[in-house]
Each structure stands twice: as structure tokens, then as C-alpha cells.
N, C-alpha and C. Protein backbone atom coordinates (compact mmCIF):
# COMPACT_ATOMS: atom_id res chain seq x y z
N UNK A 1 -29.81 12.60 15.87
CA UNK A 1 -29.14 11.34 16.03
C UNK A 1 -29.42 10.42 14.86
N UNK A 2 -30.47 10.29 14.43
CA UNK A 2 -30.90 8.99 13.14
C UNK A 2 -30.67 10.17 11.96
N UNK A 3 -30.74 11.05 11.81
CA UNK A 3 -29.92 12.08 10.69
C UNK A 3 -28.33 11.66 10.26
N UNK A 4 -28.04 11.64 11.80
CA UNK A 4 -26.47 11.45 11.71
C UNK A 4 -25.69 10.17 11.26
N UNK A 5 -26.67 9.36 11.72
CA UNK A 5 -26.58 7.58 11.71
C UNK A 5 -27.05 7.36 10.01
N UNK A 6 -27.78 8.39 9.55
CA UNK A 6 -28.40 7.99 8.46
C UNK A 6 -27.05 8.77 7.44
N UNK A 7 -26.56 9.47 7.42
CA UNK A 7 -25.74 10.50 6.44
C UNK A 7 -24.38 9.65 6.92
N UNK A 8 -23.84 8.80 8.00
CA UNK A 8 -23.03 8.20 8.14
C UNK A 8 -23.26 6.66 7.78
N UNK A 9 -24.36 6.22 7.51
CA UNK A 9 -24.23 5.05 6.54
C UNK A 9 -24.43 5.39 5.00
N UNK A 10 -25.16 6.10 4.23
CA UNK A 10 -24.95 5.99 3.39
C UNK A 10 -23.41 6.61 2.65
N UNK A 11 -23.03 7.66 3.48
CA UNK A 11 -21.36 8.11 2.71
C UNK A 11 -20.36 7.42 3.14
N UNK A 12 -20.06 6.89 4.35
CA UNK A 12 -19.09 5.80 4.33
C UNK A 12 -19.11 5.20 3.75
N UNK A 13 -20.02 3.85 3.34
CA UNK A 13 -19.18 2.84 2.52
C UNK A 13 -19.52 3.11 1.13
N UNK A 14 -20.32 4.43 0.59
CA UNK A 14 -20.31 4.89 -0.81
C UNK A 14 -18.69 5.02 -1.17
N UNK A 15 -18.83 5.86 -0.38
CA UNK A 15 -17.26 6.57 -0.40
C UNK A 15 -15.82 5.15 -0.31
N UNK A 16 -16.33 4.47 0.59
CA UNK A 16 -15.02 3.45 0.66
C UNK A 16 -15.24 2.65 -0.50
N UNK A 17 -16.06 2.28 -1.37
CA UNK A 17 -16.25 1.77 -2.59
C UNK A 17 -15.65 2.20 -3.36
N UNK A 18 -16.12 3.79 -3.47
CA UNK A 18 -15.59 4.49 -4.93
C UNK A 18 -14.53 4.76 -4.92
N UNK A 19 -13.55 4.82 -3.72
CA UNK A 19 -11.82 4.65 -3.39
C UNK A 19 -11.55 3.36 -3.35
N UNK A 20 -11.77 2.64 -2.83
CA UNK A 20 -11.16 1.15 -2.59
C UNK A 20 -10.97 0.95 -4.07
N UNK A 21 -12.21 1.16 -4.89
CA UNK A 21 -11.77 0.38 -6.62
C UNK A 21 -11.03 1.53 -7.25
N UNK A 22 -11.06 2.92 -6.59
CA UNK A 22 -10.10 3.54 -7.60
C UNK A 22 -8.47 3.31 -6.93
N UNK A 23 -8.19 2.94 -5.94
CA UNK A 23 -7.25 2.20 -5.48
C UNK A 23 -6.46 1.18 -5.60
N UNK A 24 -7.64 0.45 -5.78
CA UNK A 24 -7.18 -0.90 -6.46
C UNK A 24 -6.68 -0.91 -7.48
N UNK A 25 -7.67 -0.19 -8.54
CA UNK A 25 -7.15 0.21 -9.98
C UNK A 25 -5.61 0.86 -10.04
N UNK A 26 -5.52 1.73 -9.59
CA UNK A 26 -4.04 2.01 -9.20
C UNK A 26 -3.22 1.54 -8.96
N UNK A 27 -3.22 0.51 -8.18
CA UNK A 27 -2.08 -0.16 -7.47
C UNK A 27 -1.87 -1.69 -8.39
N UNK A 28 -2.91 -1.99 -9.75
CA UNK A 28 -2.37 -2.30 -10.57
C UNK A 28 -3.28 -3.57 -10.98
N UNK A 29 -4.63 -3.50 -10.08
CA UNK A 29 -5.84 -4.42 -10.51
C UNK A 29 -5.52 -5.25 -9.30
N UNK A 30 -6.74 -6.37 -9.73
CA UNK A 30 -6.91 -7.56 -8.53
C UNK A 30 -5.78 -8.47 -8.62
N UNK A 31 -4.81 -8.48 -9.64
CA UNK A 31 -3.60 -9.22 -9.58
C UNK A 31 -2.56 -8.86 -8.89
N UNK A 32 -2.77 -7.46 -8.56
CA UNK A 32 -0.83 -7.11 -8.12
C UNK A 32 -1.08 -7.50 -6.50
N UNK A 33 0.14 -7.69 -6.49
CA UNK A 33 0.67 -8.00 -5.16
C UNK A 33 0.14 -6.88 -4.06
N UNK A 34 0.38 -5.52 -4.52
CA UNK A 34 0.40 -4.28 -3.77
C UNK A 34 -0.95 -4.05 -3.52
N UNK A 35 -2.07 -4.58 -4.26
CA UNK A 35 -3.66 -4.65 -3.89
C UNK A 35 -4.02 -4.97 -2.55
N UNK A 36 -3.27 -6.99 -2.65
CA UNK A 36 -3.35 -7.69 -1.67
C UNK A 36 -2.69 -7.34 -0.51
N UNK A 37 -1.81 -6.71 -0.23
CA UNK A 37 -1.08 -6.12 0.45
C UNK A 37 -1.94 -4.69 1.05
N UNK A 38 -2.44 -4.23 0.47
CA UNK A 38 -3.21 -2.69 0.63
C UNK A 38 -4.87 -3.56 1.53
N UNK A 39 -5.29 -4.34 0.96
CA UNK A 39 -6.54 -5.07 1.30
C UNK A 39 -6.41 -5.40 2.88
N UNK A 40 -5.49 -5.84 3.03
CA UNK A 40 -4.91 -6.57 4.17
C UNK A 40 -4.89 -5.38 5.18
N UNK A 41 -3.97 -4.31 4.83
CA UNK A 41 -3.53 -2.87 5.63
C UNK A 41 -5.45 -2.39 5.84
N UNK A 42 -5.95 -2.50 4.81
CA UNK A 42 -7.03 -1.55 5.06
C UNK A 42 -8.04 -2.79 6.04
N UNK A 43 -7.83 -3.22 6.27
CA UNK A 43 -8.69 -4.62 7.41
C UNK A 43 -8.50 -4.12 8.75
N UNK A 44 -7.24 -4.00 8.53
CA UNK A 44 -6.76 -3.63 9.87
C UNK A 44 -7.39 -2.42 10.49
N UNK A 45 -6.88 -1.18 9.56
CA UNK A 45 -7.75 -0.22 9.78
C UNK A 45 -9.38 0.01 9.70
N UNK A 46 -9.87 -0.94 9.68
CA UNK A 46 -11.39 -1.14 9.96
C UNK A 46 -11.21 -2.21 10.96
N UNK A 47 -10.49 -2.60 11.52
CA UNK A 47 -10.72 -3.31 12.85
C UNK A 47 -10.26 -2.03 13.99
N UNK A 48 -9.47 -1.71 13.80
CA UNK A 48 -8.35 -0.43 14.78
C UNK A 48 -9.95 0.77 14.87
N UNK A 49 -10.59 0.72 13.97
CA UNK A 49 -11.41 1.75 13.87
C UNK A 49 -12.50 1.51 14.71
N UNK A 50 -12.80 -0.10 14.89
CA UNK A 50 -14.12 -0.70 15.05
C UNK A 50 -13.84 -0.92 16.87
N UNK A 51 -13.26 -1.62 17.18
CA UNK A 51 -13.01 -1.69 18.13
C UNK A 51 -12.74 -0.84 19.52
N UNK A 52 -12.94 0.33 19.55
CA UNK A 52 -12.92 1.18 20.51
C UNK A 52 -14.48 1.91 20.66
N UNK A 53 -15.22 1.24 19.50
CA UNK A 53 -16.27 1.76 19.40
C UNK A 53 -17.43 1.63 21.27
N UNK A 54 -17.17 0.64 21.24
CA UNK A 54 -18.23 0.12 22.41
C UNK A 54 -17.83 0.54 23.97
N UNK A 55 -16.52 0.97 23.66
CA UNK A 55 -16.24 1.89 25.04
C UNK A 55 -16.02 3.47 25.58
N UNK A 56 -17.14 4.03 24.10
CA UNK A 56 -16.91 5.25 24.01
C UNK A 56 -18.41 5.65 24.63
N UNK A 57 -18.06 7.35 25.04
CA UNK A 57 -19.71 7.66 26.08
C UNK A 57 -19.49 8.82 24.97
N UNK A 58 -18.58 9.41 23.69
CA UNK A 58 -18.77 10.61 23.28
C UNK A 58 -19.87 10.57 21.92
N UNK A 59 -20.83 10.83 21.53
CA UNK A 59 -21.72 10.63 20.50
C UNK A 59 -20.84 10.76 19.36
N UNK A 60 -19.93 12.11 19.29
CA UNK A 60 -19.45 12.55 18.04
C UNK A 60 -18.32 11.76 17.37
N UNK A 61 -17.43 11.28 18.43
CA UNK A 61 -16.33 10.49 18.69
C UNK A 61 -16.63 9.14 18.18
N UNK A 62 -18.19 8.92 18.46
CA UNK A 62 -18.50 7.52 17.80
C UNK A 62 -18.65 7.20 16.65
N UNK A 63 -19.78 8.44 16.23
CA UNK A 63 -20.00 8.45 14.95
C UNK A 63 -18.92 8.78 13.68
N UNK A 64 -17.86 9.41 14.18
CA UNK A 64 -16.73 9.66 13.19
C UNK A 64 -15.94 7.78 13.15
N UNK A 65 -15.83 7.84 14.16
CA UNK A 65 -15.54 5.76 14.42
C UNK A 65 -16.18 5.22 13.40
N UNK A 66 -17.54 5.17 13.37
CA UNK A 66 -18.41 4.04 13.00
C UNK A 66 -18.46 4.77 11.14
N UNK A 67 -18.38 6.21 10.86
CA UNK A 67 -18.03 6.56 9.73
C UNK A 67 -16.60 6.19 9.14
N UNK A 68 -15.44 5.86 9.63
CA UNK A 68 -14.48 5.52 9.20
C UNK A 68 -14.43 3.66 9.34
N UNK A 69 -15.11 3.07 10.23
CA UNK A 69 -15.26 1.32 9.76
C UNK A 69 -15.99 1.62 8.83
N UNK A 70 -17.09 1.90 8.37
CA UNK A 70 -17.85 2.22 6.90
C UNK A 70 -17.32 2.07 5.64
N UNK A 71 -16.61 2.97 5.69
CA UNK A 71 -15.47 3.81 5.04
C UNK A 71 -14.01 2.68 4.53
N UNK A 72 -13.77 2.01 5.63
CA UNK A 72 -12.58 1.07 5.54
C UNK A 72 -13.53 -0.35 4.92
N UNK A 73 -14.63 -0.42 5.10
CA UNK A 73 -15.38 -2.05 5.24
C UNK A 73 -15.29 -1.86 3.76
N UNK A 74 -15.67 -0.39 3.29
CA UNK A 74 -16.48 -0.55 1.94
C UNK A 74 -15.27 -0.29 0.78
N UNK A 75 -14.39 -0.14 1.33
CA UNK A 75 -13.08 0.26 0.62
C UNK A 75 -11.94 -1.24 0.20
N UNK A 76 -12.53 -2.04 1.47
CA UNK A 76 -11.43 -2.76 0.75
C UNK A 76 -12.35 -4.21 0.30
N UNK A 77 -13.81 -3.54 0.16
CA UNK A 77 -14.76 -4.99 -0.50
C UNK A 77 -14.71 -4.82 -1.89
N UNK A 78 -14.15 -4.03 -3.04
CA UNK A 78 -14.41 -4.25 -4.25
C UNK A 78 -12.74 -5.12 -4.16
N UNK A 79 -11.59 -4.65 -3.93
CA UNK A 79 -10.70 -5.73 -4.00
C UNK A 79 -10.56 -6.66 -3.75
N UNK A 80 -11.18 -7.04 -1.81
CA UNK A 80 -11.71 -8.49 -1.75
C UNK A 80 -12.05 -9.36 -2.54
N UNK A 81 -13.36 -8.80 -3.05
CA UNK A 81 -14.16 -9.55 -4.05
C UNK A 81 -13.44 -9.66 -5.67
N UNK A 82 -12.86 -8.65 -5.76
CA UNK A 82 -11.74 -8.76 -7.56
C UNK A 82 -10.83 -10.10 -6.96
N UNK A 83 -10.41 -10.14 -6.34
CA UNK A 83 -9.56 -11.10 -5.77
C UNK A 83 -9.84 -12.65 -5.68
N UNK A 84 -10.83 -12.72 -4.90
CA UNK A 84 -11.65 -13.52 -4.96
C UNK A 84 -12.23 -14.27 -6.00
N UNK A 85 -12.84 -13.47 -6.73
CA UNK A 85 -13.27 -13.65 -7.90
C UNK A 85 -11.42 -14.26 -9.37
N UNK A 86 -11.08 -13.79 -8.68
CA UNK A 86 -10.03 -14.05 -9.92
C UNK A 86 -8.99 -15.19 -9.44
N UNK A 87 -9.82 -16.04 -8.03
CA UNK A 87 -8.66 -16.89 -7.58
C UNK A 87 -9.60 -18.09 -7.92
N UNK A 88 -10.29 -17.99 -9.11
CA UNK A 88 -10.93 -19.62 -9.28
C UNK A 88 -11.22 -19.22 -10.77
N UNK A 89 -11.68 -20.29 -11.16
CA UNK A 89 -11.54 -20.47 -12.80
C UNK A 89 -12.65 -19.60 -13.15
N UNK A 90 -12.46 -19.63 -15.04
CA UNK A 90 -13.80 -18.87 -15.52
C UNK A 90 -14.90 -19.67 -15.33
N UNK A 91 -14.76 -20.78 -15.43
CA UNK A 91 -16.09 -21.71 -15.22
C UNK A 91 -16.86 -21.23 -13.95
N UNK A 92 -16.41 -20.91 -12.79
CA UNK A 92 -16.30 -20.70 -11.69
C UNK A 92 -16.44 -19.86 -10.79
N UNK A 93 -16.77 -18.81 -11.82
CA UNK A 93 -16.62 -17.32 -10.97
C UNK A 93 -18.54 -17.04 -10.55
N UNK A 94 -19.13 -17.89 -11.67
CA UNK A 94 -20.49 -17.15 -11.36
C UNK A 94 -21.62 -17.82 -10.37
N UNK A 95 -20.56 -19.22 -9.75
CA UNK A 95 -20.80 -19.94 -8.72
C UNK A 95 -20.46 -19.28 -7.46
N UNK A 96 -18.89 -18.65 -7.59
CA UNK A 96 -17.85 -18.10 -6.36
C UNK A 96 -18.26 -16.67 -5.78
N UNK A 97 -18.90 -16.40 -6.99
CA UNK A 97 -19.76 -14.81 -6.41
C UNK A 97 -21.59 -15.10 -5.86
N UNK A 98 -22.04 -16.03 -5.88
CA UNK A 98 -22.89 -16.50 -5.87
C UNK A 98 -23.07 -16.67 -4.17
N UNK A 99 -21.79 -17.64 -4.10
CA UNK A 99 -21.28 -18.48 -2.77
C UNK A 99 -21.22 -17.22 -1.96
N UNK A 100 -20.35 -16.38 -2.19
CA UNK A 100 -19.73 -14.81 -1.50
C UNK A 100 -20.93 -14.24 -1.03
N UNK A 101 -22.32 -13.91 -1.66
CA UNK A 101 -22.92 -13.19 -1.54
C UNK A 101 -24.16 -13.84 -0.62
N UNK A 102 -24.10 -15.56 -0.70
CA UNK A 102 -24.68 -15.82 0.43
C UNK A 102 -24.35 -15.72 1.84
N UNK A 103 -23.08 -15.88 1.39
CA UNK A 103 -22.32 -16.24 2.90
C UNK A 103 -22.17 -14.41 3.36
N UNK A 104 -22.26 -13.47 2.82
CA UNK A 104 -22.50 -12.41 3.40
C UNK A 104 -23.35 -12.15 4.28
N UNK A 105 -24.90 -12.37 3.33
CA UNK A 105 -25.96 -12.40 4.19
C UNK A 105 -25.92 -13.45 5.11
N UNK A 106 -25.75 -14.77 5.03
CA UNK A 106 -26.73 -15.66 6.27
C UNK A 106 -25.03 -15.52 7.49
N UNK A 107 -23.80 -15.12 6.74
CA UNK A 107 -23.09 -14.98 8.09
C UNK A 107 -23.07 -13.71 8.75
N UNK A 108 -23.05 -12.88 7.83
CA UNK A 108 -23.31 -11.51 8.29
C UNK A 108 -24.17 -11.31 8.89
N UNK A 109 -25.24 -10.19 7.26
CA UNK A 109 -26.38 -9.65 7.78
C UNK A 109 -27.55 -10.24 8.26
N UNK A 110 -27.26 -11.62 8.46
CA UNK A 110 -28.80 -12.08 9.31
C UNK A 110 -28.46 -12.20 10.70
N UNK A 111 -26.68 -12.90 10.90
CA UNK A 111 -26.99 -12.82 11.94
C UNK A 111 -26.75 -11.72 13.38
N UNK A 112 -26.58 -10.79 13.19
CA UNK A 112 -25.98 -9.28 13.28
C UNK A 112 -27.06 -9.07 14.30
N UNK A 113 -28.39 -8.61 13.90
CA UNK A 113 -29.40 -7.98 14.67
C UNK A 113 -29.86 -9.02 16.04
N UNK A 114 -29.63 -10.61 15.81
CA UNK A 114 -30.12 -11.31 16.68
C UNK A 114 -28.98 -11.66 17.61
N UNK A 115 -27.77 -11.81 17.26
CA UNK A 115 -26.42 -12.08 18.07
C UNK A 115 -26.47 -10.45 19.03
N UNK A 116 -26.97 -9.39 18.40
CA UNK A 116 -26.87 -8.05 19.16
C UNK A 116 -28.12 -8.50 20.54
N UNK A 117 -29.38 -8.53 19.64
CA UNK A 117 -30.29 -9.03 20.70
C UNK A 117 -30.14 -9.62 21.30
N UNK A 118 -29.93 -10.96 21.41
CA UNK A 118 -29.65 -11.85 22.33
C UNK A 118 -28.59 -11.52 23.27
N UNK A 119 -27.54 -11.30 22.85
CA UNK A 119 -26.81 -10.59 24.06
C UNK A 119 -27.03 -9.67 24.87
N UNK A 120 -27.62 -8.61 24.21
CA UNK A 120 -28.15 -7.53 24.93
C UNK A 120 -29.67 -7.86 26.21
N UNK A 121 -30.23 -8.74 25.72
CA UNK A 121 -30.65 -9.14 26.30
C UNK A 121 -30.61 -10.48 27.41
N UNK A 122 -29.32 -10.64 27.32
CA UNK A 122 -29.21 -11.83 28.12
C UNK A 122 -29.08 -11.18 29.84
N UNK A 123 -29.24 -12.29 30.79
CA UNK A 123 -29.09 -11.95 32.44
C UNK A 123 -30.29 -10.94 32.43
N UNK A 124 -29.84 -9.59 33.09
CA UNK A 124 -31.09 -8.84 33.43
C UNK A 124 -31.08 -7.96 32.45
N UNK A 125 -30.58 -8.02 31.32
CA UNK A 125 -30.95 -7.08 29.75
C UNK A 125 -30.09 -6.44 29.91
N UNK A 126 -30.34 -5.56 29.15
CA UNK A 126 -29.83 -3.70 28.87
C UNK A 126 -27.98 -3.59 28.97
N UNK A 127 -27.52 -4.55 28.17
CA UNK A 127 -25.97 -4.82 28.18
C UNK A 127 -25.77 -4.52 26.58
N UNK A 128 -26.38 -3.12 26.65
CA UNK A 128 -25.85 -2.67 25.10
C UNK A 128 -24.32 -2.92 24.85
N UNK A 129 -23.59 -2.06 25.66
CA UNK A 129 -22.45 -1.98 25.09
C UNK A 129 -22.15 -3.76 25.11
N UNK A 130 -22.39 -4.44 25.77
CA UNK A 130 -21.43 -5.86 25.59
C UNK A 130 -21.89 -6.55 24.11
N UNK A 131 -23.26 -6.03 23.68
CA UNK A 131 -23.92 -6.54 22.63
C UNK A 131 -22.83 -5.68 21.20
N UNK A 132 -22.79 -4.56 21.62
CA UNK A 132 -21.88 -3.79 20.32
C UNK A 132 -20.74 -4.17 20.17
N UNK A 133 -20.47 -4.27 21.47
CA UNK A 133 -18.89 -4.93 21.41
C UNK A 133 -18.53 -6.38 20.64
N UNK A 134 -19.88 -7.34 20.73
CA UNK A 134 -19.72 -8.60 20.50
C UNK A 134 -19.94 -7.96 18.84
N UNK A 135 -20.14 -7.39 18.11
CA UNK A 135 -20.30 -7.11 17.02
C UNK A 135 -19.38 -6.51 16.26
N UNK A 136 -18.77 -5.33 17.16
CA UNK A 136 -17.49 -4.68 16.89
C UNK A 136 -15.88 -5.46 16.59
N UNK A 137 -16.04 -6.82 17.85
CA UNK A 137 -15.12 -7.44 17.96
C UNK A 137 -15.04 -8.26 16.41
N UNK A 138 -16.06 -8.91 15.98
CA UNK A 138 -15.98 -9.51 14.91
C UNK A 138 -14.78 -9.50 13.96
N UNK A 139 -14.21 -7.86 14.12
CA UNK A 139 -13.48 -7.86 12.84
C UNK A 139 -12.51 -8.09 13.21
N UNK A 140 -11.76 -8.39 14.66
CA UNK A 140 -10.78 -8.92 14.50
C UNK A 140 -10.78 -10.62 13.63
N UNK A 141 -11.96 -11.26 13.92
CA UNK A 141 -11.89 -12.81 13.36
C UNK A 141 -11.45 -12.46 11.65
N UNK A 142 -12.21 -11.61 11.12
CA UNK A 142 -12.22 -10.98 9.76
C UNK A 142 -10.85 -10.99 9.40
N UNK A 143 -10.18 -10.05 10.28
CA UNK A 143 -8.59 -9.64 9.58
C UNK A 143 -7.89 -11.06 9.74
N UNK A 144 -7.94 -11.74 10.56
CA UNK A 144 -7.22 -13.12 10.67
C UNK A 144 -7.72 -13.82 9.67
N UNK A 145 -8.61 -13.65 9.45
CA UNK A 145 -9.26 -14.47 8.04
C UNK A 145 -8.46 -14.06 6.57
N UNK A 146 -8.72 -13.05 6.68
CA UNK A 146 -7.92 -12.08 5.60
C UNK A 146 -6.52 -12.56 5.08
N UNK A 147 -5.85 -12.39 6.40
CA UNK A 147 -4.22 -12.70 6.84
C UNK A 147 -4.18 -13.71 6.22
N UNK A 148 -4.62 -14.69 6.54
CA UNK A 148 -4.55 -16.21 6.30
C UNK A 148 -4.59 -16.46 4.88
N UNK A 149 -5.98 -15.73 4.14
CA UNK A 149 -6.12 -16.22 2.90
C UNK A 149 -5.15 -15.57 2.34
N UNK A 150 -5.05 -14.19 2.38
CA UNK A 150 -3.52 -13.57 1.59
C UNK A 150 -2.20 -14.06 1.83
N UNK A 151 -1.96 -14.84 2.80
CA UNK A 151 -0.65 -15.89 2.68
C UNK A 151 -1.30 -16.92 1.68
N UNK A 152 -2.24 -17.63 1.97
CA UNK A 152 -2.07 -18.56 0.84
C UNK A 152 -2.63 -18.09 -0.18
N UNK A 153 -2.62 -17.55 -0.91
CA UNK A 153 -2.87 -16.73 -1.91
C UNK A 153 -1.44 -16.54 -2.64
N UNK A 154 -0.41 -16.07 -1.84
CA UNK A 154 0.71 -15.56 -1.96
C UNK A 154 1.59 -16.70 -2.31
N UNK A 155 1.37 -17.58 -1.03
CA UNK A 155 2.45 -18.87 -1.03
C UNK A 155 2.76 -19.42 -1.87
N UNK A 156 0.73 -20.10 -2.37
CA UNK A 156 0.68 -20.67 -3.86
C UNK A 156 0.64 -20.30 -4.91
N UNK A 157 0.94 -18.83 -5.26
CA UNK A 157 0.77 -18.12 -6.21
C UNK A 157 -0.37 -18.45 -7.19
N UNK A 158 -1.47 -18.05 -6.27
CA UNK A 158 -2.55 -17.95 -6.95
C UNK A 158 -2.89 -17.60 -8.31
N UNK A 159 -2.28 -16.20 -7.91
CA UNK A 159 -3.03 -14.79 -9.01
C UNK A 159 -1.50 -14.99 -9.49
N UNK A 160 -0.83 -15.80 -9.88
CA UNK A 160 0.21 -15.51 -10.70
C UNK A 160 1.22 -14.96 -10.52
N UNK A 161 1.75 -14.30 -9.79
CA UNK A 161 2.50 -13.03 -9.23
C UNK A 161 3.77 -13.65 -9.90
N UNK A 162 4.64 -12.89 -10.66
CA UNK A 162 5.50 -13.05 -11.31
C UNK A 162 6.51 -12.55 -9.93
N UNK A 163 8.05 -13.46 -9.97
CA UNK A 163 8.94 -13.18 -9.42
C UNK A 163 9.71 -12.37 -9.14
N UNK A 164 9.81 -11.60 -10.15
CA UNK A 164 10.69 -10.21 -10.81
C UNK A 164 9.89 -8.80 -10.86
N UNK A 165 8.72 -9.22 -10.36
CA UNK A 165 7.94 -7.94 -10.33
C UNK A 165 6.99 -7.93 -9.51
N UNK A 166 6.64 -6.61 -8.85
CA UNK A 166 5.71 -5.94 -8.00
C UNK A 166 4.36 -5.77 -7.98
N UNK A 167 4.24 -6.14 -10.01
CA UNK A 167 3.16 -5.67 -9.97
C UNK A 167 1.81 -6.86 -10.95
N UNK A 168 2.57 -8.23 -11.00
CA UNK A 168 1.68 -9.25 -11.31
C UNK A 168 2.53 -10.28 -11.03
């Protein structure tokens, strides 16, 4: 079991990294439209992935789950972040990645293990699954987040997106 948990965190989001940016790269950098568009699709599919997680009793069934949110999380964070990074000035970027990488940790990864605990332990304890679930669910807030910023992104033509073309 911690073999499995262990070989399914480190190759998922290796793997969704080293696709997401060769993806990105493809589809024409952090400027094209079809990135932001692909970023967005792949959210989804790490929510669609994440979410059935906490009502499953099959071990194997889970772990292929929790290997494909991995997989999707880590795939569409180098475009996120190209994106991101390229929607504020040069002055600006080494503040905006700065900002990104806190707000990872103190919204994320700090508060992850204690929002699990505490739930799990709330009433008479042992409410794993409601604790995974409250964790799993997250990514729906994520993709709405997403949604949102890639409309205005789009609206105001951030990244430039030329009228006549697909691909800046």
C-alpha cells in the first residue's frame, strides 16, 4: 500500500509536468489562446478525476484515480503558472511568482493535513471518507476559479490574443 501511494506520487505529477509543458509548448506557448483553453479542459479533468475518489471501497480503482488527479494537477501547473506569469509586467513577475508560491503553500499545503484532521476528527472521529471528500471537493472551487480567470483573461485581452488568429 505505501509502495503504491509512493510510485503514484512521485510519477503522476512528474509525468503531468513533463506533458503539460510539452503541451503547452505545442499548442503555441503561454500566449495562445488554445493553451488557455487546454488549461481550463485539463481542470476539469482533475476535478472529474478527484471527485469520486472518497466514495470508492476499491484500493486499485483509487489509486489509478488519485494517479490520474496527479497527473492532471501537474499537467496543467506549468501553463497555469506561464500564464500567470506573463499576465503582469516584467517589473512584476518576480513579485507574482513569489505571491503564487506562497499562496500555494499557506492555502494549500498547510492547510490540507489539518482541514483533513479536523474533520476527520470531528463528532465521534473516524469520518475519513467525509475528511477526503472535503479535500477532494476542493477542486471543484479550483476549476471555477480557473473559469473565471480565463474569461477575464480573454475578455480583456490580457496576453494579447490577436483577432485573426488562434494562436496569439
Amino acid at each position: 500500500m505505501f509502495t503504491s501511494f509512493a510510485i503514484v506520487s512521485i510519477t503522476g505529477p512528474v509525468a503531468g509536468i513533463i506533458i503539460g509543458g510539452n503541451v503547452t509548448t505545442y499548442l503555441g506557448g503561454y500566449y495562445s489562446k488554445k493553451a488557455l483553453y487546454s488549461a481550463m479542459a485539463i481542470s476539469i479533468l482533475c476535478a472529474c478525476t478527484a471527485i469520486p475518489i472518497p466514495f470508492l471501497n476499491s484500493f486499485y480503482l483509487t489509486i489509478v484515480l488519485l494517479w490520474f488527479l496527479l497527473f492532471f494537477g501537474g499537467s496543467v501547473l506549468p501553463c497555469l503558472t506561464g500564464i500567470m506569469l506573463n499576465t503582469v509586467g516584467q517589473d512584476q513577475k518576480t513579485c507574482a511568482n513569489s505571491i503564487a508560491n506562497v499562496s500555494y503553500n499557506l492555502l494549500g499545503f498547510l492547510p490540507s493535513p489539518f482541514i483533513y484532521g479536523a474533520v476527520h476528527d470531528a463528532g465521534e472521529g473516524g469520518n475519513a471518507r467525509l475528511a477526503l471528500g472535503m479535500l477532494m471537493f476542493m477542486t471543484v472551487p479550483c476549476v471555477v476559479i480557473i473559469f473565471t480567470v480565463g474569461h477575464i483573461i480573454k475578455r480583456d485581452n490580457i496576453l494579447g490574443y490577436r483577432k485573426d488568429s488562434d494562436t496569439k
